[in-house]
PDB file of N, CA and C in Angstrom:
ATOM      1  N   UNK A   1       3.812  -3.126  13.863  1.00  0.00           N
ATOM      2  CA  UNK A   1       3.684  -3.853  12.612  1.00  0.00           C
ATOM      3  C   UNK A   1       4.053  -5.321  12.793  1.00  0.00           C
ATOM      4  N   UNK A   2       5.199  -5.845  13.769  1.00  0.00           N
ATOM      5  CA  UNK A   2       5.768  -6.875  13.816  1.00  0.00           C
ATOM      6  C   UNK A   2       4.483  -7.491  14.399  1.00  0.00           C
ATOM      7  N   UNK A   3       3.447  -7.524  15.367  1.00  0.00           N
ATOM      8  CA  UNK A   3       2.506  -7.623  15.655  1.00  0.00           C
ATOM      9  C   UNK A   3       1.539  -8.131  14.539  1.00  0.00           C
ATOM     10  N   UNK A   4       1.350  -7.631  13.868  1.00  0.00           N
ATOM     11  CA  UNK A   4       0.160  -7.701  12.899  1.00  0.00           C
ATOM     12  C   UNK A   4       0.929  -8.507  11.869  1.00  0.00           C
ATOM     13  N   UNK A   5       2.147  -8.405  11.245  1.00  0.00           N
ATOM     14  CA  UNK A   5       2.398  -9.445  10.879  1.00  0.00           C
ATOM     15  C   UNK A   5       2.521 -11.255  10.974  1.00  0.00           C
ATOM     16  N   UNK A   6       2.994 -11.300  12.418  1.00  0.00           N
ATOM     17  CA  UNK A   6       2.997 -12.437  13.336  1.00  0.00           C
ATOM     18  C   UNK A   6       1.664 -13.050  13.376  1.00  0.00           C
ATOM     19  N   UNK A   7       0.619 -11.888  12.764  1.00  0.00           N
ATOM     20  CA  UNK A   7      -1.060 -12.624  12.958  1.00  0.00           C
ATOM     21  C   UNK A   7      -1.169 -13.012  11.790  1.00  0.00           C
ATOM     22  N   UNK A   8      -0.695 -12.189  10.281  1.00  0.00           N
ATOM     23  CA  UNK A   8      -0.897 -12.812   9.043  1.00  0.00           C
ATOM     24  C   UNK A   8      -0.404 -13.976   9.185  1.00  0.00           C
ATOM     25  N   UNK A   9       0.974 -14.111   9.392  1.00  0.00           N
ATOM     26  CA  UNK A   9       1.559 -15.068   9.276  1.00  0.00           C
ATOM     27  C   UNK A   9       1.482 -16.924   9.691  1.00  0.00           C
ATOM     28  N   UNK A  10       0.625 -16.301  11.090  1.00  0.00           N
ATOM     29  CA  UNK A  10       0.180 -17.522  11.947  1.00  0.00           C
ATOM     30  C   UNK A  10      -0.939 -18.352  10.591  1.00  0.00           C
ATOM     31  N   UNK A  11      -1.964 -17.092  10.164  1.00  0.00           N
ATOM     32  CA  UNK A  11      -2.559 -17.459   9.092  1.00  0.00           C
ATOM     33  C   UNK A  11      -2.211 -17.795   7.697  1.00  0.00           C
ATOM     34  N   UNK A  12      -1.206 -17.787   7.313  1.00  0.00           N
ATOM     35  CA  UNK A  12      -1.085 -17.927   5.752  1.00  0.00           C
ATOM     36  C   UNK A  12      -1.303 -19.035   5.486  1.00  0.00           C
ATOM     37  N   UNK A  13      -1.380 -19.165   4.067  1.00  0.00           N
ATOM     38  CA  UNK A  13      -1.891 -21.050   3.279  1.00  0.00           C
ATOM     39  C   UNK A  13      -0.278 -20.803   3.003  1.00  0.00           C
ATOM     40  N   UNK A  14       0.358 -19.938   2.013  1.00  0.00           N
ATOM     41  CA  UNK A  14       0.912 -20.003   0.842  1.00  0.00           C
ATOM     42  C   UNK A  14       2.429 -18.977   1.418  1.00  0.00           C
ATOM     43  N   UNK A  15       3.125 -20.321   0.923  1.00  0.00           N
ATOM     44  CA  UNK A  15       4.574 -19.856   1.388  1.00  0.00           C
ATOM     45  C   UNK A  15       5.778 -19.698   0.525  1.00  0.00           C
ATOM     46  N   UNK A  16       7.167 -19.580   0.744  1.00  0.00           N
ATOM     47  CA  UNK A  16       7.951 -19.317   0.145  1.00  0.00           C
ATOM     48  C   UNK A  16       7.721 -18.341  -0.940  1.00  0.00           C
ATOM     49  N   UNK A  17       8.245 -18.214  -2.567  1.00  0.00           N
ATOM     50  CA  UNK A  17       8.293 -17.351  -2.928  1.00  0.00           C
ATOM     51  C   UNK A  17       6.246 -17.078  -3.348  1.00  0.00           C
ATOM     52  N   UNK A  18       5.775 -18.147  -3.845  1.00  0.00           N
ATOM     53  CA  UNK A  18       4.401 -18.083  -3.964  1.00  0.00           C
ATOM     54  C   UNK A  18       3.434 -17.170  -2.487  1.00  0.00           C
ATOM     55  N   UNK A  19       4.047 -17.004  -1.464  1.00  0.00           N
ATOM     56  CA  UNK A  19       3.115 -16.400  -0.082  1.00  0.00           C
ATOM     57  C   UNK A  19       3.566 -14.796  -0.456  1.00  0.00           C
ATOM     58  N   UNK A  20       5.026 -14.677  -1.066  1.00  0.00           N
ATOM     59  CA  UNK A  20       5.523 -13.059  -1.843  1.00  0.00           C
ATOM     60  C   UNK A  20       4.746 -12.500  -2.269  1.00  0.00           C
ATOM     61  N   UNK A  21       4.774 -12.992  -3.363  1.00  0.00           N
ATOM     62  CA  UNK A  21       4.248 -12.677  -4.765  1.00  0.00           C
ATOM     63  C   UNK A  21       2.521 -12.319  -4.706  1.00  0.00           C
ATOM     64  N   UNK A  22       1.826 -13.249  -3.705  1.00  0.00           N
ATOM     65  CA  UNK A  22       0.397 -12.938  -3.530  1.00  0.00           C
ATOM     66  C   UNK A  22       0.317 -12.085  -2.032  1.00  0.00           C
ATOM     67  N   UNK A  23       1.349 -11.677  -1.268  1.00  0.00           N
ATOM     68  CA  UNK A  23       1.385 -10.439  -0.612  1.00  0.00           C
ATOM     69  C   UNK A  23       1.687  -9.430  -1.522  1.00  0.00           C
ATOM     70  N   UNK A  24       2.481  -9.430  -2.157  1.00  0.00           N
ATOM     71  CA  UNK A  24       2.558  -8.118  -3.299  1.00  0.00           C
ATOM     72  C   UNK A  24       1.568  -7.964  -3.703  1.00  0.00           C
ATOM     73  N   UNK A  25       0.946  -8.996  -4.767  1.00  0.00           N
ATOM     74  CA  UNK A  25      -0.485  -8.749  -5.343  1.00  0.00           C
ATOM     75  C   UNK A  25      -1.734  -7.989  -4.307  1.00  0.00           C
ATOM     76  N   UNK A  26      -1.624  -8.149  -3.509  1.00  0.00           N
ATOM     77  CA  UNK A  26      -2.810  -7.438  -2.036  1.00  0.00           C
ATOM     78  C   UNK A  26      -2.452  -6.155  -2.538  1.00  0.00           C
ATOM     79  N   UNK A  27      -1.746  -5.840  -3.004  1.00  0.00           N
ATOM     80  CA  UNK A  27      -1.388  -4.477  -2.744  1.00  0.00           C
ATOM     81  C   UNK A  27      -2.233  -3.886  -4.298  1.00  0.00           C
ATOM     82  N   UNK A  28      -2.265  -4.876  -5.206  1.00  0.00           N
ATOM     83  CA  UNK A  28      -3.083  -3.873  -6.431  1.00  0.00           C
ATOM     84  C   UNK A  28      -4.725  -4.125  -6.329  1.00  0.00           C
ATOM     85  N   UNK A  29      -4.923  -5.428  -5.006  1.00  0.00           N
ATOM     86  CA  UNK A  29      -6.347  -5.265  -4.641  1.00  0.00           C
ATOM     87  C   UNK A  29      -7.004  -4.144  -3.949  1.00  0.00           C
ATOM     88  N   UNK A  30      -5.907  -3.257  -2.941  1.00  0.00           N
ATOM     89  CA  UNK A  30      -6.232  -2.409  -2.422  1.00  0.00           C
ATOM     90  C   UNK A  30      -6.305  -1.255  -2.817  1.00  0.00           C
ATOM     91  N   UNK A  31      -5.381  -0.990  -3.874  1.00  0.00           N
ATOM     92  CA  UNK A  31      -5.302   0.125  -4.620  1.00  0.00           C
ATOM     93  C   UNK A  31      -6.490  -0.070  -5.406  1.00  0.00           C
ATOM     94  N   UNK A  32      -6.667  -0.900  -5.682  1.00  0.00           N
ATOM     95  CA  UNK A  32      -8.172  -0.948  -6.540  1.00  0.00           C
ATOM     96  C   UNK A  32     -10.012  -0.687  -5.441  1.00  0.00           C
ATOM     97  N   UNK A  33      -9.264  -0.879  -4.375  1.00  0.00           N
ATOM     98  CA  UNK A  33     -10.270  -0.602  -3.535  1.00  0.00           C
ATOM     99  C   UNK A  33     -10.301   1.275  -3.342  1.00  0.00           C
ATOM    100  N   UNK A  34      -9.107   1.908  -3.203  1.00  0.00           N
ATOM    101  CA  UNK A  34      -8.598   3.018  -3.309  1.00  0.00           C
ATOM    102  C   UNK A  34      -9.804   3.885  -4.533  1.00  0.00           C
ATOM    103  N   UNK A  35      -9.528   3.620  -5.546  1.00  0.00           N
ATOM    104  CA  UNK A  35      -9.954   3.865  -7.044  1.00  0.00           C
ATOM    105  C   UNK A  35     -11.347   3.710  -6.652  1.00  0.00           C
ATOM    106  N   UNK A  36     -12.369   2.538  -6.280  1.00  0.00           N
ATOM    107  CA  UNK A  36     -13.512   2.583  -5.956  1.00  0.00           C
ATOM    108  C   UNK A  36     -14.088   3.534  -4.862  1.00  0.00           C
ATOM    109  N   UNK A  37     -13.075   3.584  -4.103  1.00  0.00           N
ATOM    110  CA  UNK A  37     -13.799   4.451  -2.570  1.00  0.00           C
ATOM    111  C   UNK A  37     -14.056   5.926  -3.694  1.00  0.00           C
ATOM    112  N   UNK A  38     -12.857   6.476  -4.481  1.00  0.00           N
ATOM    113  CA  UNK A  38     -12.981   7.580  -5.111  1.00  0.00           C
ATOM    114  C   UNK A  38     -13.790   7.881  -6.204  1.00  0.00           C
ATOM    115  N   UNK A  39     -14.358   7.108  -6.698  1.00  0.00           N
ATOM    116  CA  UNK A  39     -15.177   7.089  -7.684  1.00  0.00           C
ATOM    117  C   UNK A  39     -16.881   7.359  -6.931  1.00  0.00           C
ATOM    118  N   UNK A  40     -16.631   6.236  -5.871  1.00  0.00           N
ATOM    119  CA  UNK A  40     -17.788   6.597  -4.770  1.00  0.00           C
ATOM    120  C   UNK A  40     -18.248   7.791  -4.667  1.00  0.00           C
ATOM    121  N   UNK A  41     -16.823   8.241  -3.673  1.00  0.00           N
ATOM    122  CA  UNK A  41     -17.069   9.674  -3.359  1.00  0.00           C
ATOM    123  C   UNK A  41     -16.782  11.028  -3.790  1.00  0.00           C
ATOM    124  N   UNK A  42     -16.852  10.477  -5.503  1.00  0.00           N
ATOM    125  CA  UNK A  42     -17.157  11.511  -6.021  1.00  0.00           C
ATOM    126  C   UNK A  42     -17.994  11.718  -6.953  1.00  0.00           C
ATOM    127  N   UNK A  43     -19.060  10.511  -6.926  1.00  0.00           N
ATOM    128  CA  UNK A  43     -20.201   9.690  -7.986  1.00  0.00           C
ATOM    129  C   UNK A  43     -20.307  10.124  -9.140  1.00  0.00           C
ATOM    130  N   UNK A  44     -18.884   9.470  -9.464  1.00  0.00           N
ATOM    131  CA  UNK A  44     -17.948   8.851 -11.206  1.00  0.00           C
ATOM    132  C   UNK A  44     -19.314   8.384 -11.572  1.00  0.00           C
ATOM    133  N   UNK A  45     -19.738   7.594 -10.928  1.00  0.00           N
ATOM    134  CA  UNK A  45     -20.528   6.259 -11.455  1.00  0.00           C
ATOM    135  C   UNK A  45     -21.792   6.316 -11.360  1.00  0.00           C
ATOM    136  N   UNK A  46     -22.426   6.760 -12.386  1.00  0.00           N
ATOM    137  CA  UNK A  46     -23.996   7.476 -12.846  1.00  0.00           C
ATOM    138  C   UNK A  46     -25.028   6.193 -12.282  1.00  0.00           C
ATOM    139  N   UNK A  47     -24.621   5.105 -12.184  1.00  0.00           N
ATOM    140  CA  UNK A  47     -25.736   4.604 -11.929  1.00  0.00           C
ATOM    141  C   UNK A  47     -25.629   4.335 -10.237  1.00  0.00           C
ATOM    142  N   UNK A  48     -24.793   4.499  -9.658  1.00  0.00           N
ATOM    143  CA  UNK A  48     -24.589   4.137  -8.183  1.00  0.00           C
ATOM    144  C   UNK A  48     -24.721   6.040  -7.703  1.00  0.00           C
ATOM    145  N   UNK A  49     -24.632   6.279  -8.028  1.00  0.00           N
ATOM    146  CA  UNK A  49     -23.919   7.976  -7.411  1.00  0.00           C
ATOM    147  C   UNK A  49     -23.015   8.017  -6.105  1.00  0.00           C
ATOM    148  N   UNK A  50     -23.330   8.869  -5.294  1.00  0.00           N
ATOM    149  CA  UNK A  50     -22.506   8.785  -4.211  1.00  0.00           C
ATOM    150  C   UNK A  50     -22.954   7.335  -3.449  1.00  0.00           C
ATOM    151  N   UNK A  51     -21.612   6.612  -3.534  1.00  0.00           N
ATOM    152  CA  UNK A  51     -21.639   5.525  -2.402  1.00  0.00           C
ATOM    153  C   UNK A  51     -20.961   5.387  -1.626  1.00  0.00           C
ATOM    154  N   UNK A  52     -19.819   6.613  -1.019  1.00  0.00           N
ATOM    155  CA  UNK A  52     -18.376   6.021  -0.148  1.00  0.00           C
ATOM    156  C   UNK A  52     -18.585   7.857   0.087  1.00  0.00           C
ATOM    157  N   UNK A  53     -17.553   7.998   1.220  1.00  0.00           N
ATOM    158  CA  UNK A  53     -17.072   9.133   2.025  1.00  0.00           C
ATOM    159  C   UNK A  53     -15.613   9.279   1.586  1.00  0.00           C
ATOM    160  N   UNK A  54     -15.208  10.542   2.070  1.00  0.00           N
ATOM    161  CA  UNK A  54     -13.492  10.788   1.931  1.00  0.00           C
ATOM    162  C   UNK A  54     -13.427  10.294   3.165  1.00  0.00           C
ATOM    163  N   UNK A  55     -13.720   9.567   4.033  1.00  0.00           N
ATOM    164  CA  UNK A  55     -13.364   8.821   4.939  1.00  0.00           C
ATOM    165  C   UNK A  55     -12.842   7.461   4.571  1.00  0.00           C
ATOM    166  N   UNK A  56     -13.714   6.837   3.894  1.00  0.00           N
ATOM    167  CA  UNK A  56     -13.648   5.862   3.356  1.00  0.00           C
ATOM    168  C   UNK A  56     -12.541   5.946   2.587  1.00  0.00           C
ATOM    169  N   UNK A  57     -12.049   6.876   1.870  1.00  0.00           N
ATOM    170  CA  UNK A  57     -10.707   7.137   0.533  1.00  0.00           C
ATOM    171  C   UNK A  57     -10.064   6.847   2.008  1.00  0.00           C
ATOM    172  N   UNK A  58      -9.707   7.405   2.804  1.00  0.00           N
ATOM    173  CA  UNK A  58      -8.840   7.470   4.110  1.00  0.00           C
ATOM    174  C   UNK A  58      -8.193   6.176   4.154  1.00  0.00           C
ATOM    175  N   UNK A  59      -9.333   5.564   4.964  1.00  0.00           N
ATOM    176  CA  UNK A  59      -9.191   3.795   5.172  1.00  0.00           C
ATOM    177  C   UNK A  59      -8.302   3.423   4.347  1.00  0.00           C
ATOM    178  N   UNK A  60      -9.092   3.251   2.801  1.00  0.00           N
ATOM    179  CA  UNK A  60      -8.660   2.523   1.745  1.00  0.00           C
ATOM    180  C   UNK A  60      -7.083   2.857   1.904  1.00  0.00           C
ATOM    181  N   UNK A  61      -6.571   4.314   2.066  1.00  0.00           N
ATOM    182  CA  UNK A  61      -5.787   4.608   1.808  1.00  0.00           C
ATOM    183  C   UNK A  61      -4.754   4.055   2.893  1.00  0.00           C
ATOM    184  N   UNK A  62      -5.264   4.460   4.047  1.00  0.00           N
ATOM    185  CA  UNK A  62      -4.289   2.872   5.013  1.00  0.00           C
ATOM    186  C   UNK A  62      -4.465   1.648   4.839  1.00  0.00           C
ATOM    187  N   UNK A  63      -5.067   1.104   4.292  1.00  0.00           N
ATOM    188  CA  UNK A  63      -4.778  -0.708   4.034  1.00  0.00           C
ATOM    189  C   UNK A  63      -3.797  -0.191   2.669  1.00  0.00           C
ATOM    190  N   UNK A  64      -3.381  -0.013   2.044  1.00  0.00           N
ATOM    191  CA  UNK A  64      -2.565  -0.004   0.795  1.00  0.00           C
ATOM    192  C   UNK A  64      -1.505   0.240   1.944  1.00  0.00           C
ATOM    193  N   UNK A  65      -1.044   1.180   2.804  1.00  0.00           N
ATOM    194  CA  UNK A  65       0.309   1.478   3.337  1.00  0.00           C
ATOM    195  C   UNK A  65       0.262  -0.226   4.035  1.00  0.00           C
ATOM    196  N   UNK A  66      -0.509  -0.279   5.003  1.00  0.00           N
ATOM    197  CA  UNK A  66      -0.961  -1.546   6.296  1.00  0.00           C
ATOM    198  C   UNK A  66       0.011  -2.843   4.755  1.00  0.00           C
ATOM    199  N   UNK A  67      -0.878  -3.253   3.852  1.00  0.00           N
ATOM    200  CA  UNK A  67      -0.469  -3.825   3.145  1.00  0.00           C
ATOM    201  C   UNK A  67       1.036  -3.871   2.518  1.00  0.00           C
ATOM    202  N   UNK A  68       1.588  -2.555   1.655  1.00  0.00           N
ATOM    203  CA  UNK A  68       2.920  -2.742   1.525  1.00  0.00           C
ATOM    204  C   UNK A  68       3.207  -2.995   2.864  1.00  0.00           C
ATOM    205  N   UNK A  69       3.611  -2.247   4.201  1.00  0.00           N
ATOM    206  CA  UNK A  69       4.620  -2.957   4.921  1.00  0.00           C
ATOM    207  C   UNK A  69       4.650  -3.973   5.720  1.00  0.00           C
ATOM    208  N   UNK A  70       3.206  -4.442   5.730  1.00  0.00           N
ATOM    209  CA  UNK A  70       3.194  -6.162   5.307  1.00  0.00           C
ATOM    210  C   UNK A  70       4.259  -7.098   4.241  1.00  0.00           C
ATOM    211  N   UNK A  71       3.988  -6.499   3.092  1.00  0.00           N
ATOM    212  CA  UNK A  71       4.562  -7.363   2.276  1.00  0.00           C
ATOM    213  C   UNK A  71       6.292  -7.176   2.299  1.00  0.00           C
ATOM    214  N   UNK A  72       6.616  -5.751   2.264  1.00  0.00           N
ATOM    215  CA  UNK A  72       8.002  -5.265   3.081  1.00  0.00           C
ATOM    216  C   UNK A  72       8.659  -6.106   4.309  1.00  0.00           C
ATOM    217  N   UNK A  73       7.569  -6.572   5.302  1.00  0.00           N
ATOM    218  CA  UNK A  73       7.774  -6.865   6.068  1.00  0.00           C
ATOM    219  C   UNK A  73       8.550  -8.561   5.852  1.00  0.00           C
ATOM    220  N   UNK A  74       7.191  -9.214   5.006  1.00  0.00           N
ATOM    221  CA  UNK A  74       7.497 -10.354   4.627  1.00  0.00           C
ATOM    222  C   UNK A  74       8.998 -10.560   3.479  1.00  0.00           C
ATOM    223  N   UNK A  75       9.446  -9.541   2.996  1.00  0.00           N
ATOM    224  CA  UNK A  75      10.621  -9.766   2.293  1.00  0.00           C
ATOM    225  C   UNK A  75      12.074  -9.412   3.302  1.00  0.00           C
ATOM    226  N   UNK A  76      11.664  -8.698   4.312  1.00  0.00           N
ATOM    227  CA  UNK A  76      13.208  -8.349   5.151  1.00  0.00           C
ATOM    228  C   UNK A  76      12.395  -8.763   6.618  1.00  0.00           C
ATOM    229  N   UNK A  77      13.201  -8.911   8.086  1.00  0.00           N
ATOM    230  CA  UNK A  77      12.823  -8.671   9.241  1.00  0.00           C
ATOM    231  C   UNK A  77      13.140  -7.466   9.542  1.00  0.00           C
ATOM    232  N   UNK A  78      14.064  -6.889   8.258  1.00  0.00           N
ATOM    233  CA  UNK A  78      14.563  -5.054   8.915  1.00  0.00           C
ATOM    234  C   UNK A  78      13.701  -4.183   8.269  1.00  0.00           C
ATOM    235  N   UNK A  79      12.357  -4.383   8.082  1.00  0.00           N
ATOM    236  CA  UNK A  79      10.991  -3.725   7.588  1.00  0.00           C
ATOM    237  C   UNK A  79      11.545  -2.213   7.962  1.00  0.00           C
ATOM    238  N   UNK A  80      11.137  -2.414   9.211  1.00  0.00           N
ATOM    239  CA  UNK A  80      11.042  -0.885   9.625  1.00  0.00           C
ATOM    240  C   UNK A  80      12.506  -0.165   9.049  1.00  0.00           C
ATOM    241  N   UNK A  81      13.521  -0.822   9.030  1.00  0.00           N
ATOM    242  CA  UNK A  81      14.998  -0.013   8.845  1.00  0.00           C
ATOM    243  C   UNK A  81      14.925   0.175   7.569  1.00  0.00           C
ATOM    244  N   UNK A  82      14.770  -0.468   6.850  1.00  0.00           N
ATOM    245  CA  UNK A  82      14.589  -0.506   5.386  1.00  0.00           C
ATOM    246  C   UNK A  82      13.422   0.654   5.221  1.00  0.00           C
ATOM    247  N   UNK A  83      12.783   0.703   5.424  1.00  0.00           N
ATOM    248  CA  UNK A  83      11.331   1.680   5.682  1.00  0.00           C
ATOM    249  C   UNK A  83      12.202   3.174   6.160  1.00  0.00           C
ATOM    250  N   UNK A  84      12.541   3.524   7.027  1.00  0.00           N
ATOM    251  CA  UNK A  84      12.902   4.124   7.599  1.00  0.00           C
ATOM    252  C   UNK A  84      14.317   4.938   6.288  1.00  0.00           C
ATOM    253  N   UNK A  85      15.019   3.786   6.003  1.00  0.00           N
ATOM    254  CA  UNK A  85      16.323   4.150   5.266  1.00  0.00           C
ATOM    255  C   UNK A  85      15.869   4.818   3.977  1.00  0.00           C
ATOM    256  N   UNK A  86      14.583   4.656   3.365  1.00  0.00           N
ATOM    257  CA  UNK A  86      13.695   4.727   2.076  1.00  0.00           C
ATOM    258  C   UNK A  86      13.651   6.321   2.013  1.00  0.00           C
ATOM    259  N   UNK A  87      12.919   6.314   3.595  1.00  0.00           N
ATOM    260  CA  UNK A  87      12.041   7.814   3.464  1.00  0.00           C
ATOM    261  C   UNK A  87      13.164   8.562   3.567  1.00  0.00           C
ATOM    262  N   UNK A  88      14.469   8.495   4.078  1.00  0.00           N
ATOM    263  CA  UNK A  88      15.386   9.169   4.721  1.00  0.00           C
ATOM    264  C   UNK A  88      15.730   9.944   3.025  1.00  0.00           C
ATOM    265  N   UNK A  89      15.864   9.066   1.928  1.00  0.00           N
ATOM    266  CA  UNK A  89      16.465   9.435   1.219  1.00  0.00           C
ATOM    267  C   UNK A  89      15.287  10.188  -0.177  1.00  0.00           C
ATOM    268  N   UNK A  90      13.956   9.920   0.123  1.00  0.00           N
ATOM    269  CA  UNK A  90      13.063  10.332  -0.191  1.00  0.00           C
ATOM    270  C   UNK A  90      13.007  11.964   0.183  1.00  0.00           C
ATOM    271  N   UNK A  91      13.064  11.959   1.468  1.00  0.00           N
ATOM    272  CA  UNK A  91      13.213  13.233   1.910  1.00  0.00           C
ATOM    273  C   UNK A  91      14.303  14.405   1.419  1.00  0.00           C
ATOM    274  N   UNK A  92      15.366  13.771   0.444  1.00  0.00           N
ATOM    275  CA  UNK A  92      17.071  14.545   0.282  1.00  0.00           C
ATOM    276  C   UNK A  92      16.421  14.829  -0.828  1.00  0.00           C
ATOM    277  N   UNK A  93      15.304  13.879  -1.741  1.00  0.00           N
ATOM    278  CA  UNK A  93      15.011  14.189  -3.308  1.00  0.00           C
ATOM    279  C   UNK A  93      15.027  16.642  -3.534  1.00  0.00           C
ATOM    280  N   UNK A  94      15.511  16.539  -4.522  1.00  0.00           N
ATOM    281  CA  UNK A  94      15.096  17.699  -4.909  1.00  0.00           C
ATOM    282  C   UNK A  94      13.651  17.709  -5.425  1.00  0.00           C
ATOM    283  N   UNK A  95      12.888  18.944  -4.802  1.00  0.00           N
ATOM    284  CA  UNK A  95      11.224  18.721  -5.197  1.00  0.00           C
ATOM    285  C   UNK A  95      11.459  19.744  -6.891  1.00  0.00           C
ATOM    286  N   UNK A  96      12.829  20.448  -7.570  1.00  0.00           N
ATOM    287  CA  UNK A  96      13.014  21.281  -8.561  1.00  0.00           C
ATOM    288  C   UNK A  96      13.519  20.037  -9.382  1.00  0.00           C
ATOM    289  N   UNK A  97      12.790  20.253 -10.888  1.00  0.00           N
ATOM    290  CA  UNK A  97      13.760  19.119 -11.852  1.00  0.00           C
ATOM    291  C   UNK A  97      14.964  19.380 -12.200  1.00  0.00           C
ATOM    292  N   UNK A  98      16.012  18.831 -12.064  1.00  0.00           N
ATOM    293  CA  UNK A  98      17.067  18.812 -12.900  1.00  0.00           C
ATOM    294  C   UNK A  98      17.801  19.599 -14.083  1.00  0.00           C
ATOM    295  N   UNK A  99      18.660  19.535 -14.089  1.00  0.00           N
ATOM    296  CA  UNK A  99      18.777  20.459 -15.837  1.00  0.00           C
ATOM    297  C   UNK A  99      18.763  18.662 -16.567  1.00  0.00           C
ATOM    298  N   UNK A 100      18.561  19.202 -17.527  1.00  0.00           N
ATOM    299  CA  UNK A 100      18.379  18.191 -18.904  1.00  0.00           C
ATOM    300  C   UNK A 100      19.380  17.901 -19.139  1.00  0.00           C
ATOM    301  N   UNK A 101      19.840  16.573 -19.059  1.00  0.00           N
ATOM    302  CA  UNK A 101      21.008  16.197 -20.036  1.00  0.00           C
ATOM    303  C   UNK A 101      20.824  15.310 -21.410  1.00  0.00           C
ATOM    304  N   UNK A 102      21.880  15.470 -22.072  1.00  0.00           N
ATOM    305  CA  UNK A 102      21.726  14.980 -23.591  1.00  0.00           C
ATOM    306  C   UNK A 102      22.845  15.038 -23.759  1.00  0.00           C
TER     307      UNK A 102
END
């Protein structure tokens, strides 16, 4: 990842908190690319019908990850630890709800 970041980066226009904020934003372009691949490939869309593969959902679906830990990346250099520390505790979640409190 540190890799592929080091290449955005060489490239960016837009820095400090403004280069953030429009790395975050990538992330609801892709998800919106996400939403299209699926609509594709499952021809939602009467006048296009099938235009995309569950391959294509695939892709889409790695540039949204590729993207957050890009933008992860760009808010810490401890991407991966931070990443890493996330899932750790993701993983402890109970998958049973709770009792109700009131």
């Amino acid at each position: 990842m540190d890799e592929l970041f080091s290449r955005l980066e060489a490239a960016r226009t837009h820095t400090g908190t403004e280069g953030v904020l429009l790395r975050v934003l990538k992330l609801s372009e892709e998800v919106g690319e996400v939403a299209e691949a699926i609509i594709g490939a499952t021809g939602q869309n009467p006048r296009k019908g099938v235009t995309h593969s569950w391959e294509d959902v695939q892709a889409e679906l790695c540039d949204v990850a590729v993207t957050a830990l890009v933008a992860l990346r760009t808010l810490t250099p401890r991407a991966q630890e931070v990443f890493d520390r996330h899932v750790t505790r993701v993983r402890a979640r109970p998958l049973e709800p709770g009792p109700v409190q009131g």
